[in-house]
Protein backbone atom coordinates (compact mmCIF):
# COMPACT_ATOMS: atom_id res chain seq x y z
CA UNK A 1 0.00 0.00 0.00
CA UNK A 2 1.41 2.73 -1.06
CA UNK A 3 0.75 6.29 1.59
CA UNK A 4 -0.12 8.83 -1.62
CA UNK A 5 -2.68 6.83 -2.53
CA UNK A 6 -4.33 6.40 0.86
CA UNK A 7 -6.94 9.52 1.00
CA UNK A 8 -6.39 11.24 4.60
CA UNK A 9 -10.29 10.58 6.55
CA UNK A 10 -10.12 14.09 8.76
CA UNK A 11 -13.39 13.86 9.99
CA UNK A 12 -12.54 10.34 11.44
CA UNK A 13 -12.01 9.97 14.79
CA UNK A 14 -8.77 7.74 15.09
CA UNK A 15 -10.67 6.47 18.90
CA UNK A 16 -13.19 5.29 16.40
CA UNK A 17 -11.64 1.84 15.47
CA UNK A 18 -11.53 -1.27 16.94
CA UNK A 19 -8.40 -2.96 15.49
CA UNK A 20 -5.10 -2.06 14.13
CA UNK A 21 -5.51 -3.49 11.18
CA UNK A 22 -8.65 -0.70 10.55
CA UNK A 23 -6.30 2.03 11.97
CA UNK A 24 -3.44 1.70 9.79
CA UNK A 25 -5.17 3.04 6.19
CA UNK A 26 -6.46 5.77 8.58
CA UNK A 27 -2.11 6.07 9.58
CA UNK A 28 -1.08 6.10 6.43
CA UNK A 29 -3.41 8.46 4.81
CA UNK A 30 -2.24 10.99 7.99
CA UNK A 31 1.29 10.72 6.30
CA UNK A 32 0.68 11.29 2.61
CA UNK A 33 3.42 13.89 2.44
CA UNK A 34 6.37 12.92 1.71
CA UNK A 35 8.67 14.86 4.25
CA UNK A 36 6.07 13.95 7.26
CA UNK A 37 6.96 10.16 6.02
CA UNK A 38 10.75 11.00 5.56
CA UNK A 39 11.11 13.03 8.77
CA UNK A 40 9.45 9.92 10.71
CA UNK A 41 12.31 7.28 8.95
CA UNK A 42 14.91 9.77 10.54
CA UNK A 43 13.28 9.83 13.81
CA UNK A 44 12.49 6.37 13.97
CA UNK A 45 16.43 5.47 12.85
CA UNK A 46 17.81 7.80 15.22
CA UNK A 47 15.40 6.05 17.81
CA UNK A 48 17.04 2.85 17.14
CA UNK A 49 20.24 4.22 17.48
CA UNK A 50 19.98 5.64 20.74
CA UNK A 51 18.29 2.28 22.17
CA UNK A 52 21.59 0.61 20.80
CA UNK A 53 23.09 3.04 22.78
CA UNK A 54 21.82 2.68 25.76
CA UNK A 55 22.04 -0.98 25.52
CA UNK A 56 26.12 -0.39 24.57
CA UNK A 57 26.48 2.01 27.23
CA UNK A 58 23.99 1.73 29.55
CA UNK A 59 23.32 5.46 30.05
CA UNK A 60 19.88 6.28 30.81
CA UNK A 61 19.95 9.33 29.11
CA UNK A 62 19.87 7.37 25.51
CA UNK A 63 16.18 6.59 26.15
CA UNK A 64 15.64 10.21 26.74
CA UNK A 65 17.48 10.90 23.87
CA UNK A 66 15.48 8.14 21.58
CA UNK A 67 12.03 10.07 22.70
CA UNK A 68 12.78 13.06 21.47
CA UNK A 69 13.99 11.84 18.07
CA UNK A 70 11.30 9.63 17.66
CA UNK A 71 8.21 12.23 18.58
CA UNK A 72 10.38 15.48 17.82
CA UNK A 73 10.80 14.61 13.64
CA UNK A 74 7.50 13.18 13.96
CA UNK A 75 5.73 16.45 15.33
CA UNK A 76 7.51 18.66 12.81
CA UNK A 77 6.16 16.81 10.04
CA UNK A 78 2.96 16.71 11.29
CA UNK A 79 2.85 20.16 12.19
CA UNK A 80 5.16 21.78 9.56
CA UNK A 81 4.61 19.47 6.86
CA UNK A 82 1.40 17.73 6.78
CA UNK A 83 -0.48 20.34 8.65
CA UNK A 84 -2.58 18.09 11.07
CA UNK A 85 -2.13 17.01 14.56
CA UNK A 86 -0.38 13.25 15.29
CA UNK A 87 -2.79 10.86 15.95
CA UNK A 88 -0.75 9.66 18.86
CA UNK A 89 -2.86 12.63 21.05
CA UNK A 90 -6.02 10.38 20.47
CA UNK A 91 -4.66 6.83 19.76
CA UNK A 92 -0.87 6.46 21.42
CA UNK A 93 -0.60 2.73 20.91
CA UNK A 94 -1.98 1.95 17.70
CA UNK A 95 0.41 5.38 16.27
CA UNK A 96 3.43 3.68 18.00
CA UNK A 97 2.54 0.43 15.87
CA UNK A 98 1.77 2.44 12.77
CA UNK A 99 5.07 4.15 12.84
CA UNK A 100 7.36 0.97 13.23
CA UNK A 101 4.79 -0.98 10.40
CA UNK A 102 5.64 2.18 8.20
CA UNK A 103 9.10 2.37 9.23
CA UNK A 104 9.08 -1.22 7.87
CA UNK A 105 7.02 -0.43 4.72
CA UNK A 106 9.41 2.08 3.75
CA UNK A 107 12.32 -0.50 4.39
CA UNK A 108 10.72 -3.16 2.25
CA UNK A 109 9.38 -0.73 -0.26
CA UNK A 110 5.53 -0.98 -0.03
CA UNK A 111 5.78 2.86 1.01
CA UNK A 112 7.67 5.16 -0.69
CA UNK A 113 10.94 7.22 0.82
């Protein structure tokens, strides 16, 4: 499934569904632009990086450090690129699935970079 072609439902309320596998269309038509979806890969990498980090180190600070790649490149796509709100406010575990299923989309090339 490809994110461009998955229309963004605003008027949906992301508490609205009852599985993840209704939720992530809804996800990936929240990240149609292409720098929202780009800025997320970055964050999500950098994520990884810092839990491998912390693991290597053991420095708690890592984790901090993993948060605020992860959601910090994710909120300035959102709010500078895509121009809506993350639907982590209304849905936190289902958007912390959806971002590692789209992290892995990109990686395997059903989702565009």
């Amino acid at each position: 499934m490809d994110a461009t072609n998955t229309p963004s439902p605003t008027a949906v309320d992301p508490r609205s569904f009852h599985s993840f596998a209704e939720f992530y269309p809804f996800y990936l038509g929240e990240h149609s632009n292409t720098t929202c979806r780009r800025l997320h890969f970055v964050g999500s990498t950098l994520t990884l990086l810092c839990l491998a980090m912390l693991l290597a180190t053991g420095k708690p600070q890592y984790l901090l450090y993993g948060l605020l790649c992860g959601y910090g490149f994710a909120w300035v796509g959102h709010f500078g690129f895509e121009k809506n709100k993350p639907a982590s406010f209304k849905r936190p575990l289902y958007s912390f699935m959806g971002d590692w299923c789209m992290y892995r989309d990109i990686w395997t090339g059903k989702i565009r970079f």
